[in-house]
Protein backbone atom coordinates (compact mmCIF):
# COMPACT_ATOMS: atom_id res chain seq x y z
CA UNK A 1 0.00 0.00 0.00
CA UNK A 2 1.12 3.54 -1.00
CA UNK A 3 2.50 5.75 1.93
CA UNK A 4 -0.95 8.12 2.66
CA UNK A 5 1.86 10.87 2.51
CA UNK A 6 3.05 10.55 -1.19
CA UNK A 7 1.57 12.82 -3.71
CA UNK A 8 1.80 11.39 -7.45
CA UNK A 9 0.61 13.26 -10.24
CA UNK A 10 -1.20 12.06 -12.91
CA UNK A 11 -0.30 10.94 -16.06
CA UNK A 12 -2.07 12.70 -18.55
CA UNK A 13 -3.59 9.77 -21.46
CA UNK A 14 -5.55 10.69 -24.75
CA UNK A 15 -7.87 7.44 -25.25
CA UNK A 16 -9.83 6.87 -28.63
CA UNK A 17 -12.96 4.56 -28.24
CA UNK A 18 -13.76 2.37 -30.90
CA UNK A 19 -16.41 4.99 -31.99
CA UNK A 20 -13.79 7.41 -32.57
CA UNK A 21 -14.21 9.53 -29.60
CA UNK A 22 -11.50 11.03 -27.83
CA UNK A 23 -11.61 10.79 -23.92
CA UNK A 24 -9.27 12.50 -21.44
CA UNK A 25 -8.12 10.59 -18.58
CA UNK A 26 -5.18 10.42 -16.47
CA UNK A 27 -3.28 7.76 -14.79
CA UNK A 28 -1.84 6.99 -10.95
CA UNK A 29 0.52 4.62 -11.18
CA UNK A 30 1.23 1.78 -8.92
CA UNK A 31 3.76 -1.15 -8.72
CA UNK A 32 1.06 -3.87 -7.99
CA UNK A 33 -1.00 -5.78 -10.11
CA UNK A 34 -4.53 -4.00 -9.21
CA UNK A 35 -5.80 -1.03 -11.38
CA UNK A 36 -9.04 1.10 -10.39
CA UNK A 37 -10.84 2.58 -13.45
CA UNK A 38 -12.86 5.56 -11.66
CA UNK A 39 -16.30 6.82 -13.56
CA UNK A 40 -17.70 10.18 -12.57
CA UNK A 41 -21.00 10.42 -12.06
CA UNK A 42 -23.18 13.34 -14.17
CA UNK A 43 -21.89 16.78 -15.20
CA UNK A 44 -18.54 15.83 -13.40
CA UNK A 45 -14.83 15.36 -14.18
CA UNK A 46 -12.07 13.26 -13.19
CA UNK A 47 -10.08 16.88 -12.63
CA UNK A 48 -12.61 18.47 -9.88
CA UNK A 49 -11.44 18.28 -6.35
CA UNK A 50 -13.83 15.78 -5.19
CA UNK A 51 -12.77 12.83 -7.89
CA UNK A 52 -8.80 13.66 -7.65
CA UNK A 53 -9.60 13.01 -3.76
CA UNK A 54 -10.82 9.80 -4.48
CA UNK A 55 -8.08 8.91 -6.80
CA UNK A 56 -5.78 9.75 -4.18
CA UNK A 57 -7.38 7.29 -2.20
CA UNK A 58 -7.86 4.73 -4.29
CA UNK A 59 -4.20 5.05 -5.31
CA UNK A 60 -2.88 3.77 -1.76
CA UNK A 61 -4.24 0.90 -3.16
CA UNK A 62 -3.52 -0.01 -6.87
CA UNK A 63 -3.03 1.81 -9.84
CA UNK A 64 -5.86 4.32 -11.25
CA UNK A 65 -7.18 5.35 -14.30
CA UNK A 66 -9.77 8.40 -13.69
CA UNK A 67 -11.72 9.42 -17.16
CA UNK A 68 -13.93 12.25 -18.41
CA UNK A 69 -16.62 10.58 -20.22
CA UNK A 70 -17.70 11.30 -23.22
CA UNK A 71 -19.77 14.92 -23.39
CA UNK A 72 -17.77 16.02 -19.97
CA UNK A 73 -14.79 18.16 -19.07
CA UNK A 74 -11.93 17.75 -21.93
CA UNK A 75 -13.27 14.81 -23.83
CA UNK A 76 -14.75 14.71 -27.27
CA UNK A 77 -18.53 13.81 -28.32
CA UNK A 78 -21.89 14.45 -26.57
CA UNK A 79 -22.90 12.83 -23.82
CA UNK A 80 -25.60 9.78 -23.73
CA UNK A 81 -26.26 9.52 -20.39
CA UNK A 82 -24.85 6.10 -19.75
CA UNK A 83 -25.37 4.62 -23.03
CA UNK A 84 -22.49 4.62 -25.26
CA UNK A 85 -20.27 5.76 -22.32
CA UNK A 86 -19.66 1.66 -21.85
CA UNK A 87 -17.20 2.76 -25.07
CA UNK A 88 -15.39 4.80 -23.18
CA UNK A 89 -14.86 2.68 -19.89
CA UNK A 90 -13.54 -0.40 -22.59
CA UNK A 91 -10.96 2.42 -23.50
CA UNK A 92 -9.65 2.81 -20.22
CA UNK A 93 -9.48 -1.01 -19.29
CA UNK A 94 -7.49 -1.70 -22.39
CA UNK A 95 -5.31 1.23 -21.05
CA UNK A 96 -5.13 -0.64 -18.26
CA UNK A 97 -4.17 -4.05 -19.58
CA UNK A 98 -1.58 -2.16 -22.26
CA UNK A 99 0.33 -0.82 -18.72
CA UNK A 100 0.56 -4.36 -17.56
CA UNK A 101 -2.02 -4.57 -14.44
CA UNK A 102 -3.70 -7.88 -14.24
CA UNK A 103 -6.05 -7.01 -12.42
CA UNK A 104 -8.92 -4.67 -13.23
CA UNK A 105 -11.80 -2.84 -10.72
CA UNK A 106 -14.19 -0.95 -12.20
CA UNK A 107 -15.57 1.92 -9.21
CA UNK A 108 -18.57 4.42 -10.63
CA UNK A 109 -20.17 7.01 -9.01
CA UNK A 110 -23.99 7.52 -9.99
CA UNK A 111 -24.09 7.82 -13.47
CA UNK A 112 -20.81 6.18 -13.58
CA UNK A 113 -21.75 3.57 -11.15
CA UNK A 114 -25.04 2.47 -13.95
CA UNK A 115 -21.92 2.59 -16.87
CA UNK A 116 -19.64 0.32 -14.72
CA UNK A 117 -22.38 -2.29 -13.93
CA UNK A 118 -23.47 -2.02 -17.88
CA UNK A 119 -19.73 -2.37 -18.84
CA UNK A 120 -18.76 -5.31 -16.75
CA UNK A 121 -22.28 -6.94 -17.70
CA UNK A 122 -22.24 -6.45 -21.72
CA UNK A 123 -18.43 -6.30 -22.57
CA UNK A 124 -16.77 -8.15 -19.48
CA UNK A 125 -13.18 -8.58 -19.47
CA UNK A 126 -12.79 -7.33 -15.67
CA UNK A 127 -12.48 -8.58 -12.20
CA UNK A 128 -15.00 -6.73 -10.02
CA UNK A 129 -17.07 -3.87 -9.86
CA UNK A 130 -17.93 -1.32 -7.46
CA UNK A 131 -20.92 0.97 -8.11
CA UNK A 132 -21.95 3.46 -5.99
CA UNK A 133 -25.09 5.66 -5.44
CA UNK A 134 -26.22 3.84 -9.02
CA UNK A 135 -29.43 4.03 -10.26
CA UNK A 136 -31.19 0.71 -10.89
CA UNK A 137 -33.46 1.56 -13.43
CA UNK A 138 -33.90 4.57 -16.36
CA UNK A 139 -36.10 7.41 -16.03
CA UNK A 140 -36.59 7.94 -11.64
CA UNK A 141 -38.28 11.10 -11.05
CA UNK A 142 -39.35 10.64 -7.73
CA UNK A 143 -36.98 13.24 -5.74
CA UNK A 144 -36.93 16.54 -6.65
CA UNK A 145 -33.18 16.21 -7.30
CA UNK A 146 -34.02 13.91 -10.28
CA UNK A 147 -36.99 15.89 -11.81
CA UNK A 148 -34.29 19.04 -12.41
CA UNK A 149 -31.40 15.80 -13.82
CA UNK A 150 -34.67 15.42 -16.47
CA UNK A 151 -35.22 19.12 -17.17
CA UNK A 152 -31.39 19.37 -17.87
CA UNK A 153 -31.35 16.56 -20.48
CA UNK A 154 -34.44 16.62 -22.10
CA UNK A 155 -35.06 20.44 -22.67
CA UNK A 156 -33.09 22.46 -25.35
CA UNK A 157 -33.21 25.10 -21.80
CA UNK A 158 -31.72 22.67 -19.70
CA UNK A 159 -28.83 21.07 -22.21
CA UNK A 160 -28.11 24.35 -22.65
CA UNK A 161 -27.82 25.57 -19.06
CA UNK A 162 -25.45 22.45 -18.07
CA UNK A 163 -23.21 23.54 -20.97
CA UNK A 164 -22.85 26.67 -19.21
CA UNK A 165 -22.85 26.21 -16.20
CA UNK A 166 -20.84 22.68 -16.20
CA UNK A 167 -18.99 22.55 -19.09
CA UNK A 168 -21.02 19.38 -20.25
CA UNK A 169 -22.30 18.41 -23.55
CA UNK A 170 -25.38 16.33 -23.77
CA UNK A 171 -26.61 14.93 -27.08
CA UNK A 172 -29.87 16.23 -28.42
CA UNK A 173 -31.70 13.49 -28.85
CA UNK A 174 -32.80 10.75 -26.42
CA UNK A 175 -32.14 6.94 -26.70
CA UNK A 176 -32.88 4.83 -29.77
CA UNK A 177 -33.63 1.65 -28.60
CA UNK A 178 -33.16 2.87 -24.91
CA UNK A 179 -29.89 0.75 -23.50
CA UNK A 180 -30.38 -2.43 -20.92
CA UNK A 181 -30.91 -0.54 -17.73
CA UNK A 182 -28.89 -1.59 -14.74
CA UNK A 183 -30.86 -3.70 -13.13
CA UNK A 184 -31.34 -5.64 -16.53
CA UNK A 185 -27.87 -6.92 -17.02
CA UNK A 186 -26.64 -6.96 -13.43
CA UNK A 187 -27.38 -10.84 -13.59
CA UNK A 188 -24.26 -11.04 -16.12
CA UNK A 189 -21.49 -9.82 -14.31
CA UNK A 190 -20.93 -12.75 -12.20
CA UNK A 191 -18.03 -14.39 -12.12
CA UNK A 192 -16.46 -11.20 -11.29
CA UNK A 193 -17.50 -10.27 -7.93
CA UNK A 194 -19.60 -7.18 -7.67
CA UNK A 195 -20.21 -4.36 -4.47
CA UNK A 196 -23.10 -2.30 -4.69
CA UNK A 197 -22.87 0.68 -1.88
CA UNK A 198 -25.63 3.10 -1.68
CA UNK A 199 -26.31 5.76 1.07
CA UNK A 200 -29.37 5.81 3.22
CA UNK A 201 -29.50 9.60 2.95
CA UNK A 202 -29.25 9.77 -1.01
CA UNK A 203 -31.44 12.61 -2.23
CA UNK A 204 -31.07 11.92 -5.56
CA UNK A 205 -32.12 7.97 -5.22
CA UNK A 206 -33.27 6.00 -2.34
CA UNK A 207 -31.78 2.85 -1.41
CA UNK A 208 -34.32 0.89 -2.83
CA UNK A 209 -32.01 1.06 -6.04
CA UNK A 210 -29.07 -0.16 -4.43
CA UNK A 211 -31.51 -3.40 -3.48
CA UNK A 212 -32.93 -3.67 -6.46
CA UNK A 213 -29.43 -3.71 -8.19
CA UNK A 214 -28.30 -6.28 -5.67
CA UNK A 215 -31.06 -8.69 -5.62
CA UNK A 216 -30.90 -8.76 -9.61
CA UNK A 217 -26.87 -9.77 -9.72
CA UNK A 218 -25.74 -13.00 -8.92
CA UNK A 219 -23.20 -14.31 -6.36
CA UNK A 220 -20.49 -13.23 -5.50
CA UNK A 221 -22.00 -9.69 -4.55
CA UNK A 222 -21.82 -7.63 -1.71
CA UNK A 223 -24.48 -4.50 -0.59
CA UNK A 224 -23.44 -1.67 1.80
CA UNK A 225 -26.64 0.43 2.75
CA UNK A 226 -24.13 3.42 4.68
CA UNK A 227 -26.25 5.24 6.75
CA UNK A 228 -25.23 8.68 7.11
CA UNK A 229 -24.46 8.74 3.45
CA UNK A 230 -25.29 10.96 0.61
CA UNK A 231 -24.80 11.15 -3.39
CA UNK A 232 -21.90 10.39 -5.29
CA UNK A 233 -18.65 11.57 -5.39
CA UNK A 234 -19.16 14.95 -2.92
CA UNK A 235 -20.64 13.09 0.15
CA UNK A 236 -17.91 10.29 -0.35
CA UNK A 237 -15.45 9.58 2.73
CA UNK A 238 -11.92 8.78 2.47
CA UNK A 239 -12.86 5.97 4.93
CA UNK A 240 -15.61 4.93 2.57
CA UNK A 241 -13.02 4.56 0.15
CA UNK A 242 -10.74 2.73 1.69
CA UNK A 243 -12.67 0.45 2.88
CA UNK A 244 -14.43 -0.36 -0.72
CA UNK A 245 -10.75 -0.62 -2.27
CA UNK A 246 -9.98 -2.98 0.30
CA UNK A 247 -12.48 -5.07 -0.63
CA UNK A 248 -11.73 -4.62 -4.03
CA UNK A 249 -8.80 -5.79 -3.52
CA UNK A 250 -9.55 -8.94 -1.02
CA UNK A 251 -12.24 -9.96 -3.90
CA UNK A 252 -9.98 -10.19 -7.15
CA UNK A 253 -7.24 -11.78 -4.74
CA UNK A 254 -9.59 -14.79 -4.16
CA UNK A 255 -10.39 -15.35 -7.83
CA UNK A 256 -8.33 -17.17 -10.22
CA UNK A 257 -5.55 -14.97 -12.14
CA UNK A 258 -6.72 -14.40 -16.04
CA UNK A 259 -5.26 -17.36 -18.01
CA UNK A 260 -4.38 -15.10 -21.11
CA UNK A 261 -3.30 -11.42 -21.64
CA UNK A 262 -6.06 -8.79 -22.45
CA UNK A 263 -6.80 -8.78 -26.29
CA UNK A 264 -7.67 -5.66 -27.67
CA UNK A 265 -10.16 -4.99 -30.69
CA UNK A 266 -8.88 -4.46 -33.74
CA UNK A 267 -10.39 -1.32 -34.17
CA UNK A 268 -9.70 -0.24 -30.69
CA UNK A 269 -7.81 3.27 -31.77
CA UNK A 270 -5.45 4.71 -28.93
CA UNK A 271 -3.22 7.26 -27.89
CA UNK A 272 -1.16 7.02 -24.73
């Protein structure tokens, strides 16, 4: 484990998904074999204070590779909302494997946490998952929080307001077909081992999507209900991520090592 005290500066990466998009990331090294891939949640960035902080704490523990999605801070393209964003998570886990880490966790936050779960269930190729503060299913507008998330993507007003006020680009028009919600795929991530954590203060969803996303994975899982916690990446606690990257780390060291090196598509374009 990397001394709490050591400050390591990113590596800055250029990553080309295999729909052409470019996505800005940047990369923590670390000697051992573990490698965290960290997704943002909504109208976030792997650069703001609160995401750096949890790259600094996931880095005492393996290797990390933070990304802007799609639509967000320095990358390329519009943003889907968790659709085609999958695209841009497969970029940073063949980063990943190209640096050498055998292992692989994906850990999302929110929106991130839904791509994670949707990544690890459609394209696998990694050894756990941690999703956090995920919604289960598509279209929740039961908390106020989520009825303004709505306004913001579906109005001209609103797309137009996030770009202003957040930097982030969302694409005009809505799904077609509308992509496997969480809870729809969750079954297929098994064998890698999956933790779901979800706050019991979330104002954005209540923890009846963390259960819902639990009951519909298969063993091995794990569900943390934390009860003083909020949304996402601002109400996270260096002690809740510690303790999550432990477990990451316990879980892929109980499962068998991969019996062959990462193969990469062969239109998998990068930049590194």
């Amino acid at each position: 484990m990397r001394d709490h005290r050591s400050v390591v500066n990113p590596e800055p990466l250029t990553l080309y998904t295999t729909d052409g998009v470019r996505i800005d990331a940047g990369h923590t090294p670390f000697g051992g074999e573990v490698c965290f891939i960290l997704a943002h949640g909504f109208t976030c960035s792997w650069r703001l204070p609160a995401l750096r902080r949890i790259a600094a704490a996931l880095g005492r523990h393996g290797g990390v590779i933070a990304l802007d999605f799609r639509g967000h801070g320095r990358s390329g393209g519009h943003s889907t909302v968790g659709d085609r964003e999958v695209l841009d998570v497969d970029a940073a886990v063949a980063a990943a494997r190209r640096r050498g880490y055998e292992r692989v966790v994906l850990t999302g936050f929110s929106m991130g946490g839904a791509i994670v779960v949707r990544h690890a269930a459609l394209y696998g190729g990694v050894d756990a998952v941690v999703s956090v503060s995920a919604p289960a299913r598509w279209y929740y507008r039961e908390t106020v929080p989520m009825r303004r998330v709505h306004w913001a993507i579906e109005r001209r007003a609103g797309r137009m307001a996030v770009r202003l006020a957040r930097g982030t680009r969302i694409a005009p028009k809505g799904w077609d077909p509308v992509p496997e919600a969480p809870h729809e795929v969750a079954g297929r991530i098994a064998p890698a081992p999956l933790l779901v954590v979800h706050g019991a203060a979330d104002p954005f969803f209540p923890v009846e999507h963390g259960h819902q996303l639990y009951e519909a994975a298969s063993d091995p899982r794990e569900l943390w209900i934390e009860p003083a916690f909020g949304h996402a990446e601002v109400a996270a606690t260096p002690d809740l991520i510690n303790r999550l990257a432990a477990w990451a780390t316990k879980a892929v060291s109980a499962t068998p090592a991969p019996s062959a090196p990462y193969a990469e598509p062969s239109d998998h374009r990068t930049r590194d």
